[in-house]
C-alpha atoms as a PDB file:
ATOM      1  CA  UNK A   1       0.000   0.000   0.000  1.00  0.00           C
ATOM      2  CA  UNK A   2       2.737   2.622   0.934  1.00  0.00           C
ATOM      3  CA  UNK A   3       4.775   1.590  -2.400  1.00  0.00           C
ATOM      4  CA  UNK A   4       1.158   2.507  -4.158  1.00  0.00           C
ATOM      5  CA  UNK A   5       0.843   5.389  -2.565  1.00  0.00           C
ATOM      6  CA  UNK A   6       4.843   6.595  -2.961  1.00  0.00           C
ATOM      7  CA  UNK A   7       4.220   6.114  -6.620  1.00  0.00           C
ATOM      8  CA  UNK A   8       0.828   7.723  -7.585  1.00  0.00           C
ATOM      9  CA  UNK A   9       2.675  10.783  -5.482  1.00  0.00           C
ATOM     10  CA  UNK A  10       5.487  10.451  -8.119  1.00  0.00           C
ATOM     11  CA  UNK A  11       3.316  10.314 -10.790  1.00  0.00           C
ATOM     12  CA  UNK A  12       1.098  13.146 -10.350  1.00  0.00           C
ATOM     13  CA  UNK A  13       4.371  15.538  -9.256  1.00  0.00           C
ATOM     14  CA  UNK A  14       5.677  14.256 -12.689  1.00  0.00           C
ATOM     15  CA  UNK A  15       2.319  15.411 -14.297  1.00  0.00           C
ATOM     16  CA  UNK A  16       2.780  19.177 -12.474  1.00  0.00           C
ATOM     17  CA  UNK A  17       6.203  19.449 -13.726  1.00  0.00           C
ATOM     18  CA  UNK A  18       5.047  18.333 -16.851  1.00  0.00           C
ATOM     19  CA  UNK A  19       2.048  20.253 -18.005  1.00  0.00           C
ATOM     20  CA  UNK A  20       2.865  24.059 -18.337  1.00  0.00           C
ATOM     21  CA  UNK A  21       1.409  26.382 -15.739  1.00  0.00           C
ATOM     22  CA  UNK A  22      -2.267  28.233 -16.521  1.00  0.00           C
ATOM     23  CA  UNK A  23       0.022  31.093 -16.911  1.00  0.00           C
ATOM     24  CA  UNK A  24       2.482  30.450 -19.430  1.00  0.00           C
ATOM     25  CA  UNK A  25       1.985  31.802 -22.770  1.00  0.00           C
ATOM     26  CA  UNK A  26       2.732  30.138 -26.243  1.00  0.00           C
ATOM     27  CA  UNK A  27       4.096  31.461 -29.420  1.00  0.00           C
ATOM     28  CA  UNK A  28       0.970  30.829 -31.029  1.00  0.00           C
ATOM     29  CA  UNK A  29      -1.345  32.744 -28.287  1.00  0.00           C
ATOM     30  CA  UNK A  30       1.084  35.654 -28.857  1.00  0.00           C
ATOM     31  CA  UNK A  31       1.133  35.532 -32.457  1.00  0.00           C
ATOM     32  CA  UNK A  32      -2.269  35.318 -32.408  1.00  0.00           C
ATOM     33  CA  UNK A  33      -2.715  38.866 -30.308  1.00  0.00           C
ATOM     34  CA  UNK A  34      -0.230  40.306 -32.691  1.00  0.00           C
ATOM     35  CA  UNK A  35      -2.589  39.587 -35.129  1.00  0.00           C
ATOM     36  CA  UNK A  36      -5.300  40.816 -33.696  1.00  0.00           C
ATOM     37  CA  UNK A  37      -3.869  43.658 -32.837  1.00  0.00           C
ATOM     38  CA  UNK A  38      -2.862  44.639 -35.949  1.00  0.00           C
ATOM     39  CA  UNK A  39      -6.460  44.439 -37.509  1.00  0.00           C
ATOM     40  CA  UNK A  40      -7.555  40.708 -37.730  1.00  0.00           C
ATOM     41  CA  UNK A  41      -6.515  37.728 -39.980  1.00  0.00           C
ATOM     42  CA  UNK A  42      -9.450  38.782 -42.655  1.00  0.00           C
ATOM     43  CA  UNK A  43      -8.332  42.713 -42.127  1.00  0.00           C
ATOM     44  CA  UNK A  44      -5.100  41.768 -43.025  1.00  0.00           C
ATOM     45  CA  UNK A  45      -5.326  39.319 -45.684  1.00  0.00           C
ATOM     46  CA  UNK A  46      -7.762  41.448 -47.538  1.00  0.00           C
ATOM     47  CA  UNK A  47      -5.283  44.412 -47.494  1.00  0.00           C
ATOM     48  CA  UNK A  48      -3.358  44.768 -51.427  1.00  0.00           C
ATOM     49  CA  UNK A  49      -1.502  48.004 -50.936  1.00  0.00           C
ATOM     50  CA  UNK A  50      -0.429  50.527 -49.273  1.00  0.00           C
ATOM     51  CA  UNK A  51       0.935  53.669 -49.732  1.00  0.00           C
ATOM     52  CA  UNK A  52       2.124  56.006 -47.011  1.00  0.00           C
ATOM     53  CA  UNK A  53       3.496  59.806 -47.044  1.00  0.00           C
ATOM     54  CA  UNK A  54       5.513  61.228 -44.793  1.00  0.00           C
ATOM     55  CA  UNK A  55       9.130  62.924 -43.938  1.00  0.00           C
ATOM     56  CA  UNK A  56      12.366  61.140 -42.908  1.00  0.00           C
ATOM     57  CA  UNK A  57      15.309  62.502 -41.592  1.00  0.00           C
ATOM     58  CA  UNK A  58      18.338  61.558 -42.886  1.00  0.00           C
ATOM     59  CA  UNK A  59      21.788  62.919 -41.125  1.00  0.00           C
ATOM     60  CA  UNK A  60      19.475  66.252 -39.918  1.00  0.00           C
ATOM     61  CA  UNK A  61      17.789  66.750 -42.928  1.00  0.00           C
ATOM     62  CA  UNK A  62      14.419  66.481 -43.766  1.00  0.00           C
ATOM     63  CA  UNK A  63      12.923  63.853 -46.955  1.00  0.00           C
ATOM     64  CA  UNK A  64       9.890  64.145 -48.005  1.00  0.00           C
ATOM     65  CA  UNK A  65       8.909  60.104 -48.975  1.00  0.00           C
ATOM     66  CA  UNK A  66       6.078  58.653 -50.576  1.00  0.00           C
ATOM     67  CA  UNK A  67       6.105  54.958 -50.112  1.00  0.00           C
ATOM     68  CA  UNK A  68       4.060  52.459 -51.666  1.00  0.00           C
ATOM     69  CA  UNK A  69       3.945  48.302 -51.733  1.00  0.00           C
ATOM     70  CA  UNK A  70       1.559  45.929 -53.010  1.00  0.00           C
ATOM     71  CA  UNK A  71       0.766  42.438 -52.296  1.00  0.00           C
ATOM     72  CA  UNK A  72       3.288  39.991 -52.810  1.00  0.00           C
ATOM     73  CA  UNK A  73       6.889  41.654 -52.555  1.00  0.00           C
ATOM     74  CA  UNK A  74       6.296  44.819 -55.116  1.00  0.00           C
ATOM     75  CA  UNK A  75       7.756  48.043 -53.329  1.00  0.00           C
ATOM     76  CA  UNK A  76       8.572  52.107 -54.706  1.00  0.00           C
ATOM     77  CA  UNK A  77       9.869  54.737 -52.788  1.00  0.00           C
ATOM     78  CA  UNK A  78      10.034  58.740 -53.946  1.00  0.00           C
ATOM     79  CA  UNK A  79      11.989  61.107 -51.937  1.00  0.00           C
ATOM     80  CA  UNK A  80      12.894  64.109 -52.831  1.00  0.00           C
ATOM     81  CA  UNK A  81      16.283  65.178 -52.026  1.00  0.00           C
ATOM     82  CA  UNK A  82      17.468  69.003 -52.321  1.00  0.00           C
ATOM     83  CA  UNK A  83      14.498  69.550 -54.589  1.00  0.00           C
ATOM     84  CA  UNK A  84      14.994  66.507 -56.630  1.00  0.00           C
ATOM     85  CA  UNK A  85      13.306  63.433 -56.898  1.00  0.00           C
ATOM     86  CA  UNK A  86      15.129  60.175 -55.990  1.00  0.00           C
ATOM     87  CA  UNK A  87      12.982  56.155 -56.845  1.00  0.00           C
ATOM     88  CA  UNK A  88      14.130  53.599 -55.595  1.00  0.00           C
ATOM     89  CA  UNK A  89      11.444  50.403 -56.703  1.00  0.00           C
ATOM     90  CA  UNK A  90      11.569  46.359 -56.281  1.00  0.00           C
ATOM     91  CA  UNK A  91       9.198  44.877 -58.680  1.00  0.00           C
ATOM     92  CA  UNK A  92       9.961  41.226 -56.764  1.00  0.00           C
ATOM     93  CA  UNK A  93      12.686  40.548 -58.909  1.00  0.00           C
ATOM     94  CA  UNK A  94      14.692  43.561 -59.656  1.00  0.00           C
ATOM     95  CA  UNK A  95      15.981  46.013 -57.499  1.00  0.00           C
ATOM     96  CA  UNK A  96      16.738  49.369 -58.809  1.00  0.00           C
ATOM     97  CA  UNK A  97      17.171  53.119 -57.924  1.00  0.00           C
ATOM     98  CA  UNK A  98      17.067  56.212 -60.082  1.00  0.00           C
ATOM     99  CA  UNK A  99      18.734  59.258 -59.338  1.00  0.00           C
ATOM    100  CA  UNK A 100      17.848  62.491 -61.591  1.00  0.00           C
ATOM    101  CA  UNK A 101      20.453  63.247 -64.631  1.00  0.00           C
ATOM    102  CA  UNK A 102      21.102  59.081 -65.029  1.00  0.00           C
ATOM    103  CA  UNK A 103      19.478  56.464 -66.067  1.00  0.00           C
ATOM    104  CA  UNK A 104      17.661  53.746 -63.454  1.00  0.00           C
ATOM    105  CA  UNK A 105      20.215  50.948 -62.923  1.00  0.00           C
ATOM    106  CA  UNK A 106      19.961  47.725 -60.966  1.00  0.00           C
ATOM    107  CA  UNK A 107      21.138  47.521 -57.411  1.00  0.00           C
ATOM    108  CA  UNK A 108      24.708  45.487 -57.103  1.00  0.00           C
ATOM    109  CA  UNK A 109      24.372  42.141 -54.926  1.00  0.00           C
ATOM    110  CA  UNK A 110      25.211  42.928 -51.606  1.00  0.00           C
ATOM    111  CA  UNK A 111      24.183  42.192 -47.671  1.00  0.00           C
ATOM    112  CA  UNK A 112      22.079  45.588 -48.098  1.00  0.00           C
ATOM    113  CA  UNK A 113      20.497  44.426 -51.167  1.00  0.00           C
ATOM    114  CA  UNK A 114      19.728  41.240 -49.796  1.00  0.00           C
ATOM    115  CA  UNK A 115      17.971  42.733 -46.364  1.00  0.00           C
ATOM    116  CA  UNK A 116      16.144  44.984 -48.872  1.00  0.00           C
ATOM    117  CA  UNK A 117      14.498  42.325 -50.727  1.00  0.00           C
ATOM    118  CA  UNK A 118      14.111  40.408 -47.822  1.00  0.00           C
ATOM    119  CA  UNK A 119      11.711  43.266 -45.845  1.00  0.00           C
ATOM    120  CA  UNK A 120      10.201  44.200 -49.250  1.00  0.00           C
ATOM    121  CA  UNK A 121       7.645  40.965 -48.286  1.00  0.00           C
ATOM    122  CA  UNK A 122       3.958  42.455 -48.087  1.00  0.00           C
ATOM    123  CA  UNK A 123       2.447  40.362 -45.180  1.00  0.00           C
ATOM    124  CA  UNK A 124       4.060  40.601 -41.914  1.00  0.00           C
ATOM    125  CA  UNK A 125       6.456  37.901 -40.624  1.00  0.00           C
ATOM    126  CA  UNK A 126       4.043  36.489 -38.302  1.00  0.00           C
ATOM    127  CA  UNK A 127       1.089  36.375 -40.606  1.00  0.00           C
ATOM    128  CA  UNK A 128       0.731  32.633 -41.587  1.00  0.00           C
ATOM    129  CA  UNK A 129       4.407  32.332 -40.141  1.00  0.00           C
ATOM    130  CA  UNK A 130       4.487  28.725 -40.240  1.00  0.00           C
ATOM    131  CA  UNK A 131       3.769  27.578 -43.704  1.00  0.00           C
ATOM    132  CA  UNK A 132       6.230  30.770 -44.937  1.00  0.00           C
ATOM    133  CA  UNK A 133       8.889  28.605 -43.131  1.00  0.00           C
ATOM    134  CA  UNK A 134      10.133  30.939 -40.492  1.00  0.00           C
ATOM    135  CA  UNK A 135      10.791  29.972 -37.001  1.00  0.00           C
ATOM    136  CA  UNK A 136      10.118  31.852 -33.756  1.00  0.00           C
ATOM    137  CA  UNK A 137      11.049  31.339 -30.558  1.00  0.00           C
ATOM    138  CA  UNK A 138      10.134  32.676 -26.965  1.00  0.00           C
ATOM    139  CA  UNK A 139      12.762  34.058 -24.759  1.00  0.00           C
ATOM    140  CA  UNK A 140      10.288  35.171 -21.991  1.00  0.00           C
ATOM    141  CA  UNK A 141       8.610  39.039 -20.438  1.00  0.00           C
ATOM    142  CA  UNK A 142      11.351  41.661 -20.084  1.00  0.00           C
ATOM    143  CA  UNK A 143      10.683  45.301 -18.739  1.00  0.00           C
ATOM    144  CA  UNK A 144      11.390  48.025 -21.572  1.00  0.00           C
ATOM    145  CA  UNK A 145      10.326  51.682 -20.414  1.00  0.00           C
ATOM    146  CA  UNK A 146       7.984  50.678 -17.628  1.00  0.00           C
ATOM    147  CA  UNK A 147       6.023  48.010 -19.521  1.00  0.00           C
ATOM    148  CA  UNK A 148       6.171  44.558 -20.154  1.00  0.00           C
ATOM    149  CA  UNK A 149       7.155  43.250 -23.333  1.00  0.00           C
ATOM    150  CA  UNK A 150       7.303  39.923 -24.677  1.00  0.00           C
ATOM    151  CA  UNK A 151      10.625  38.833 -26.748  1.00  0.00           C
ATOM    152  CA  UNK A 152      10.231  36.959 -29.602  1.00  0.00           C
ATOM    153  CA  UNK A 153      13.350  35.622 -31.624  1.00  0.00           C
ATOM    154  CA  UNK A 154      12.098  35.338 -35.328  1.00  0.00           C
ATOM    155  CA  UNK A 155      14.455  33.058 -38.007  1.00  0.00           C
ATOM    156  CA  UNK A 156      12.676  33.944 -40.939  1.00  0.00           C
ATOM    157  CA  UNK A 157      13.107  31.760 -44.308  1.00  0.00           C
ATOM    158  CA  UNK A 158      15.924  33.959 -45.831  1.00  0.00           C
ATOM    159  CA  UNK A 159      17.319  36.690 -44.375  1.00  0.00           C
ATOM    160  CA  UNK A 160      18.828  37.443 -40.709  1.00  0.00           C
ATOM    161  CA  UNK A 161      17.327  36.940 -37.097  1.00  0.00           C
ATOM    162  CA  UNK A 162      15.292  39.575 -35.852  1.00  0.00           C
ATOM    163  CA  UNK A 163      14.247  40.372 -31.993  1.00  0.00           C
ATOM    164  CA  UNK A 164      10.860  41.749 -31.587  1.00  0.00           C
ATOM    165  CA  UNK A 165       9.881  43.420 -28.513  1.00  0.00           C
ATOM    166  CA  UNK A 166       5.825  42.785 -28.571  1.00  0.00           C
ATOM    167  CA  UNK A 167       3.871  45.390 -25.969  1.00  0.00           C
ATOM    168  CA  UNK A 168       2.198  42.740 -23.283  1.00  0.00           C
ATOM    169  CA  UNK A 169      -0.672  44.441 -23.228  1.00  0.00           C
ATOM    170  CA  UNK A 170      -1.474  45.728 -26.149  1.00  0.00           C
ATOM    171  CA  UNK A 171       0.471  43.192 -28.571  1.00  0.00           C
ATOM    172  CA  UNK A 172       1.675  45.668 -30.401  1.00  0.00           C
ATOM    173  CA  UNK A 173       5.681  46.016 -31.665  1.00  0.00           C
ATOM    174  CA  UNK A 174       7.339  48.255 -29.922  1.00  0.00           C
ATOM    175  CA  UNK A 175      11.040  47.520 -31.267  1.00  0.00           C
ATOM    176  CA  UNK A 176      13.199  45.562 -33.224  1.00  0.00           C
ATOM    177  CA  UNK A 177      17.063  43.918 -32.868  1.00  0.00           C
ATOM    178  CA  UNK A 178      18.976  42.905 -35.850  1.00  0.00           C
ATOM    179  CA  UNK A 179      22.480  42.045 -36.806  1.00  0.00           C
ATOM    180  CA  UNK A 180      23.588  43.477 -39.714  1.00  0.00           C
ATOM    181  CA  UNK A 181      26.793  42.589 -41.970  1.00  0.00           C
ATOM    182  CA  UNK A 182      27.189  45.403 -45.011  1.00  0.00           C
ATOM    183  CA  UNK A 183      30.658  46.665 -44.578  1.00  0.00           C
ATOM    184  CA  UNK A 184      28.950  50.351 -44.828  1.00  0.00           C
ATOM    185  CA  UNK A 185      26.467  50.469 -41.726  1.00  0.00           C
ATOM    186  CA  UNK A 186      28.055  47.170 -39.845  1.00  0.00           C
ATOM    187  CA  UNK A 187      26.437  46.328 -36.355  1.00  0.00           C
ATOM    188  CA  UNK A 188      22.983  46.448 -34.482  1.00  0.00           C
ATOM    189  CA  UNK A 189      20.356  48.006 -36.012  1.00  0.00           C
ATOM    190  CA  UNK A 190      17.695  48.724 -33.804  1.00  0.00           C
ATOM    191  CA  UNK A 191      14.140  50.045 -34.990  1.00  0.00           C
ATOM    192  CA  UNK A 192      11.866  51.648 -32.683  1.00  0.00           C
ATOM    193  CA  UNK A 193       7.647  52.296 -33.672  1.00  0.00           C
ATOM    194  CA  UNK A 194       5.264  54.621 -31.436  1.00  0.00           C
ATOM    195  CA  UNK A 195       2.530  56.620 -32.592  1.00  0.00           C
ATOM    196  CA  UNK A 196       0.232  54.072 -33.249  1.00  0.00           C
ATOM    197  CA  UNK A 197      -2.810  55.175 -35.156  1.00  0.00           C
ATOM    198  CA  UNK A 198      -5.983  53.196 -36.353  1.00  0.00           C
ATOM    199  CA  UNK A 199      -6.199  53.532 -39.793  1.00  0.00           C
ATOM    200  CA  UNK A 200      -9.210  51.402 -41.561  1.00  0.00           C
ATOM    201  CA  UNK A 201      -9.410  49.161 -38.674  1.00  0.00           C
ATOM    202  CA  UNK A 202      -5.393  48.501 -38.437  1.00  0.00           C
ATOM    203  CA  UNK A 203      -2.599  49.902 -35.852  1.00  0.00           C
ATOM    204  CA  UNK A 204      -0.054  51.766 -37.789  1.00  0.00           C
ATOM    205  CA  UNK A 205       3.110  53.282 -36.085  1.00  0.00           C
ATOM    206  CA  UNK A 206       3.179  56.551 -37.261  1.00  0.00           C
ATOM    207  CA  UNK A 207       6.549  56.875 -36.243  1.00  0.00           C
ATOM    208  CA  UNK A 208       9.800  54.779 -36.859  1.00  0.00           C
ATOM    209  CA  UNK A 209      13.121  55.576 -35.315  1.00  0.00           C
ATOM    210  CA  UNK A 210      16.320  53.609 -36.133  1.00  0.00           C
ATOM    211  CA  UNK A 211      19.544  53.444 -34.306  1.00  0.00           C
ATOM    212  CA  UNK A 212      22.733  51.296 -35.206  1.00  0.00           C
ATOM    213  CA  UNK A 213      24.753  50.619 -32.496  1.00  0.00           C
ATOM    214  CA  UNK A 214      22.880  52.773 -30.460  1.00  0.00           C
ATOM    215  CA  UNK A 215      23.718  56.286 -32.392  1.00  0.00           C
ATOM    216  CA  UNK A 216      20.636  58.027 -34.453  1.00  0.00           C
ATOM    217  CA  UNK A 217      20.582  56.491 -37.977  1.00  0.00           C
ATOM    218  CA  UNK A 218      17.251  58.190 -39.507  1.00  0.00           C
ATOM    219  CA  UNK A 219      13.853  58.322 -38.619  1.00  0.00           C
ATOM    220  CA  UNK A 220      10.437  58.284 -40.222  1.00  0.00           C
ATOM    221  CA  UNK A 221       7.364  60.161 -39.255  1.00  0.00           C
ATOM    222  CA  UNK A 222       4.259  59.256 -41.666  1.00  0.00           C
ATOM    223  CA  UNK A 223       1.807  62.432 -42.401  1.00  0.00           C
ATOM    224  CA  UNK A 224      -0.975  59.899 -44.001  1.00  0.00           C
ATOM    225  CA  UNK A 225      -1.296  56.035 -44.770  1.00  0.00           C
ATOM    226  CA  UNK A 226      -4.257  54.934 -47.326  1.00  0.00           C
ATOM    227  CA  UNK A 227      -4.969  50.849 -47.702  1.00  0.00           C
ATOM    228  CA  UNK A 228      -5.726  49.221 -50.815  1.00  0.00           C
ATOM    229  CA  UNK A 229      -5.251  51.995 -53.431  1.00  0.00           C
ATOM    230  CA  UNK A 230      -4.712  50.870 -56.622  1.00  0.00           C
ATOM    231  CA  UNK A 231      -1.573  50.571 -58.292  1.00  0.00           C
ATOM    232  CA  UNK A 232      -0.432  49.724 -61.643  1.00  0.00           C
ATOM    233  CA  UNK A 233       2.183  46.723 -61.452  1.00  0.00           C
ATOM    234  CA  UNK A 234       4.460  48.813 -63.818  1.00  0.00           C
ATOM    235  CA  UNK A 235       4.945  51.267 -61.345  1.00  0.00           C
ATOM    236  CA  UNK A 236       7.593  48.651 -59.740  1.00  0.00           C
ATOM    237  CA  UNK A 237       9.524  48.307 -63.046  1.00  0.00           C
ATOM    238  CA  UNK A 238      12.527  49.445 -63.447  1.00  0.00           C
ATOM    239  CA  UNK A 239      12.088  52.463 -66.569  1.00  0.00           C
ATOM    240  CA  UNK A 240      14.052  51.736 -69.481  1.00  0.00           C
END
C-alpha cells in the first residue's frame, strides 16, 4: 500500500512538472494577439496596398517620402532630395534606384540588397508564419520603459534573425534587434515604432526611429497612410 501510494505521489508531481502552468503563454497565443492587434486575420489578408506619405530625416535633414507596396513583394519609394526626386522600386525581382540626370540601374548584390528584398515581403512575418517557413522562438517578459514586453526571436526563411519586442498588453511592436553585416552600416540596427494610429481598422506606427549601435541612424514620421489603393504593377519596373 505505501509503495502505491509513494508512486501515484510520483506520478502526479511528474504530471505538475510536466504540463505548463495556466500562466504560461505560447508562441501561437502571442502571435495570435499580434494579429489581432494589428487588424484581424481577414483585415489583413484582404489588405493589397499601401501607400504612405511622410518625412524622414536623414543625417538632420528632412525627406519628403512617398512609399508604396503591393501584395506579394512589389515596393517604390520617392523622396525628394534638395528639390529633386530620388525612386528607388523592387518589382519582386529587380531592385533598382534612379537618381535624376542618369538612367535607373539595378542595385549590385550585396548584404544591403539582400535585407532589402528580404523586408520588401507584403504580409508581416508572423502572418501565416508557419507555412512561410520561419521559425520563432520565446525568450520570456522583459521590462522596456515601464512596460512589459514579450521577446520573440524570429528566423525567418531567408534573411537574418530579428528580436521583436511585442507590448504585453497591447500586442503591439514596440522595437526591433537585428544584426547586420554590409561593410557600410556594420552592427545592431535597432528600430523603434510609437505613434500608433488606427487607420481602416489597423494599428499603424506613425513613427519609426532607427539606431545602429545605439547612435541616431534616420527616422520616419508618416503624415498619411491609405490601404488598398490601386496601383499599376508597372509602377515597380525598373524604366528603361
Amino acid at each position: 500500500m505505501r509503495r502505491t501510494v509513494v508512486s501515484a505521489a510520483v506520478t502526479a508531481l511528474a504530471l505538475l512538472v510536466a504540463v505548463p502552468s495556466a500562466g504560461a503563454q505560447t508562441v501561437d497565443e502571442i502571435v495570435a494577439k499580434i494579429i489581432e492587434a494589428k487588424g484581424g486575420l481577414d483585415k489583413l489578408k484582404g489588405t493589397t496596398s499601401v501607400r504612405m506619405v511622410g518625412v524622414a530625416t536623414v543625417q538632420g535633414t528632412p525627406v519628403p517620402i512617398v512609399a508604396v507596396s503591393k501584395r506579394p513583394n512589389m515596393v517604390r519609394n520617392e523622396m525628394e532630395v534638395a528639390g529633386q526626386k530620388m525612386v528607388q522600386g523592387y518589382d519582386g525581382t529587380t531592385l533598382w534606384v534612379a537618381v535624376p540626370g542618369m538612367p535607373a540601374q539595378e542595385l549590385p548584390p550585396g548584404p544591403q540588397t539582400e535585407m532589402l528584398k528580404d523586408n520588401s515581403q507584403f504580409d508581416s512575418v508572423f502572418l501565416d508564419w508557419k507555412e512561410r517557413g520561419h521559425k520563432i522562438d520565446y525568450k520570456g517578459k522583459e521590462a522596456d520603459g515601464g512596460k512589459e514586453m514579450h521577446h520573440l526571436i524570429v528566423t525567418p526563411k531567408s534573411g537574418p534573425v530579428v528580436h521583436y519586442y511585442i507590448d504585453a498588453s497591447t500586442g503591439l511592436e514596440t522595437r526591433t534587434v537585428m544584426v547586420i553585416e554590409d561593410p557600410a552600416a556594420k552592427g545592431q540596427l535597432e528600430t523603434r515604432m510609437s505613434d500608433y494610429r488606427n487607420v481602416d481598422g489597423r494599428m499603424i506606427p506613425f513613427v519609426i526611429t532607427r539606431l545602429l549601435n545605439g547612435s541616431p541612424a534616420g527616422d520616419m514620421k508618416f503624415e498619411k497612410v491609405e490601404f488598398n489603393v490601386p496601383l499599376d504593377d508597372a509602377l515597380f519596373k525598373m524604366p528603361k
